[in-house]
Protein backbone atom coordinates (compact mmCIF):
# COMPACT_ATOMS: atom_id res chain seq x y z
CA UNK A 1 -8.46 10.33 -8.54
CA UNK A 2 -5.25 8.07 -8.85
CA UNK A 3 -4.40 4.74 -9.10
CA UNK A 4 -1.85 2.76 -8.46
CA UNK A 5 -0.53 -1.27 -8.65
CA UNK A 6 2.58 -3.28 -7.29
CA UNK A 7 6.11 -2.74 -9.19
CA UNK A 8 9.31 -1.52 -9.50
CA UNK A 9 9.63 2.59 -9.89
CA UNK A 10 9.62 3.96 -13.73
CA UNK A 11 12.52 3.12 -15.80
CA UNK A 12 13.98 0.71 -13.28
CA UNK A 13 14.55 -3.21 -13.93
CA UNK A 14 12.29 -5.75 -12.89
CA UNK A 15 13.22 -8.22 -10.10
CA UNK A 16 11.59 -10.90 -12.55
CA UNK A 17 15.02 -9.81 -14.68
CA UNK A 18 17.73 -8.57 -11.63
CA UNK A 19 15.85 -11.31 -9.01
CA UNK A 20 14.58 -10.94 -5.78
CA UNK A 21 17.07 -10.35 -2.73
CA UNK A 22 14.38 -10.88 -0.57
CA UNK A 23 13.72 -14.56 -2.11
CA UNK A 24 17.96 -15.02 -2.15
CA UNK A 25 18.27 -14.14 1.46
CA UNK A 26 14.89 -15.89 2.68
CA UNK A 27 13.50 -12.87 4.20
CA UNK A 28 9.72 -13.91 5.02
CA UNK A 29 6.67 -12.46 2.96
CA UNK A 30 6.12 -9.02 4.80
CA UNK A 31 8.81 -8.45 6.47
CA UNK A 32 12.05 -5.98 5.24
CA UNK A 33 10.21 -4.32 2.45
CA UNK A 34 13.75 -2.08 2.10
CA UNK A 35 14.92 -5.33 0.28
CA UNK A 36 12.55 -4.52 -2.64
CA UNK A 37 12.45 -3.11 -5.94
CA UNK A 38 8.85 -2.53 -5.84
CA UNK A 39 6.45 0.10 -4.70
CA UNK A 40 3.33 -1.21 -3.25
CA UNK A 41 0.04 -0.19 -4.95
CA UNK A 42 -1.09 1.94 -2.02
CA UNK A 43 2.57 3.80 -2.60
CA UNK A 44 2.01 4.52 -6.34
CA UNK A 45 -1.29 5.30 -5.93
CA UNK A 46 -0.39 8.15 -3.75
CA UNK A 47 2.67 9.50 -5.89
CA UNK A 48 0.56 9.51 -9.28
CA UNK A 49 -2.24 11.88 -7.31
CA UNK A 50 1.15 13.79 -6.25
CA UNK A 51 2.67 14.10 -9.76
CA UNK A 52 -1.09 14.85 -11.20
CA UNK A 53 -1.58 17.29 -8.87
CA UNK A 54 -4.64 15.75 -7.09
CA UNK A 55 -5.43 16.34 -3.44
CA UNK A 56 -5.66 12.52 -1.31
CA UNK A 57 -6.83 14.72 1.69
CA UNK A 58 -9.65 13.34 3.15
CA UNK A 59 -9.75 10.91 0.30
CA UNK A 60 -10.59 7.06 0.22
CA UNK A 61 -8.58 4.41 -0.70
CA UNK A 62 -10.01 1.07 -2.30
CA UNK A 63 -7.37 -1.59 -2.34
CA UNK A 64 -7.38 -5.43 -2.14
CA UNK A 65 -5.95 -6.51 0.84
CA UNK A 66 -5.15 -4.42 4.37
CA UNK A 67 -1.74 -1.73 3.57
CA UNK A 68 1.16 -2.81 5.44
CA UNK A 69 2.53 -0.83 8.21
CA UNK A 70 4.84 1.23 5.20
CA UNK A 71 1.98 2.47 2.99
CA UNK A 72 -0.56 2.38 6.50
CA UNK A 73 1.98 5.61 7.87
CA UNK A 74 1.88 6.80 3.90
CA UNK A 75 -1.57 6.77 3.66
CA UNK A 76 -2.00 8.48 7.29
CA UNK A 77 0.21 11.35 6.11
CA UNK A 78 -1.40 12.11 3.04
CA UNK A 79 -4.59 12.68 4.42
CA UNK A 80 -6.68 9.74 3.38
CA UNK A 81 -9.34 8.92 5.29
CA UNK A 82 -10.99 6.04 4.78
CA UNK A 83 -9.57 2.27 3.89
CA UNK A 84 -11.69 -0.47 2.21
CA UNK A 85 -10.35 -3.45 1.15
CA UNK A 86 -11.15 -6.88 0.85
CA UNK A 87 -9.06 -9.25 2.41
CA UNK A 88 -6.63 -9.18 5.71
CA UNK A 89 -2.92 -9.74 6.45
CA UNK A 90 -2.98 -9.57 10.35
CA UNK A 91 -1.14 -6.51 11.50
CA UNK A 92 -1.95 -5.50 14.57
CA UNK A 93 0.23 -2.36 13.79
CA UNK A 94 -1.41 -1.04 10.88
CA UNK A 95 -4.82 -1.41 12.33
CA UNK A 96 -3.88 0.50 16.08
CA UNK A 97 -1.90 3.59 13.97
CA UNK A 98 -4.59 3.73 11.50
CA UNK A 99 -7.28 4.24 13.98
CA UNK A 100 -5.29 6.01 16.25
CA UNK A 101 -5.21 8.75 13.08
CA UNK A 102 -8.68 8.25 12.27
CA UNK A 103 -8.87 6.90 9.00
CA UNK A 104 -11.30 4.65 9.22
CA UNK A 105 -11.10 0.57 7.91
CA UNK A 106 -13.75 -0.81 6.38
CA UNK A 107 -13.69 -5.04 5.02
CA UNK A 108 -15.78 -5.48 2.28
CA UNK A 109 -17.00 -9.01 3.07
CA UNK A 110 -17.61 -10.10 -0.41
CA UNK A 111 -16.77 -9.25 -4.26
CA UNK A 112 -19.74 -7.79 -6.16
CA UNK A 113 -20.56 -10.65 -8.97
């Protein structure tokens, strides 16, 4: 069991403080995530079950909205194995190479009360 939430890697200086080169060179939301400081959550979420020694193989993953095509090959690789999540971006991508691995998506419709 892991979690995991967006930000910068341990130790390192918030883009709120340095700024964001993706905002300074009007790079559009989702594309060149190399520009970031950040981790997705998806990301951390795998590296604390790394650094806590827990297994993500044939794990599932609960996160709010669909992993980009970055954390979709992560996940894929570490052996997770099921996806929920409640809302969409539209990537084609991440959808084909996730089912193409078998991890299998699942959109929770709606948010308990």
């Amino acid at each position: 069991l892991a979690t995991g939430y967006n930000g910068v890697p341990s130790g390192v200086t918030h883009c709120e403080v340095t700024g964001c080169l993706r905002e300074e060179q009007d790079v559009p939301s989702g594309e060149r995530h190399e520009l970031c400081r950040g981790l997705h959550a998806e990301q951390n979420a795998i590296i604390q079950a790394a650094l806590h020694g827990v297994s993500t193989r044939d794990a599932v993953l609960y996160c709010t909205n669909l992993p980009c095509i970055i954390c979709a090959k992560m996940l894929i690789n570490s052996g997770v194995r099921r996806v929920v999540y409640l809302d969409g971006y539209t990537d084609p991508l991440t959808e084909q190479m996730l089912s193409e691995a078998g991890v299998v998506l699942v959109r929770k419709e709606e948010r308990d009360p």
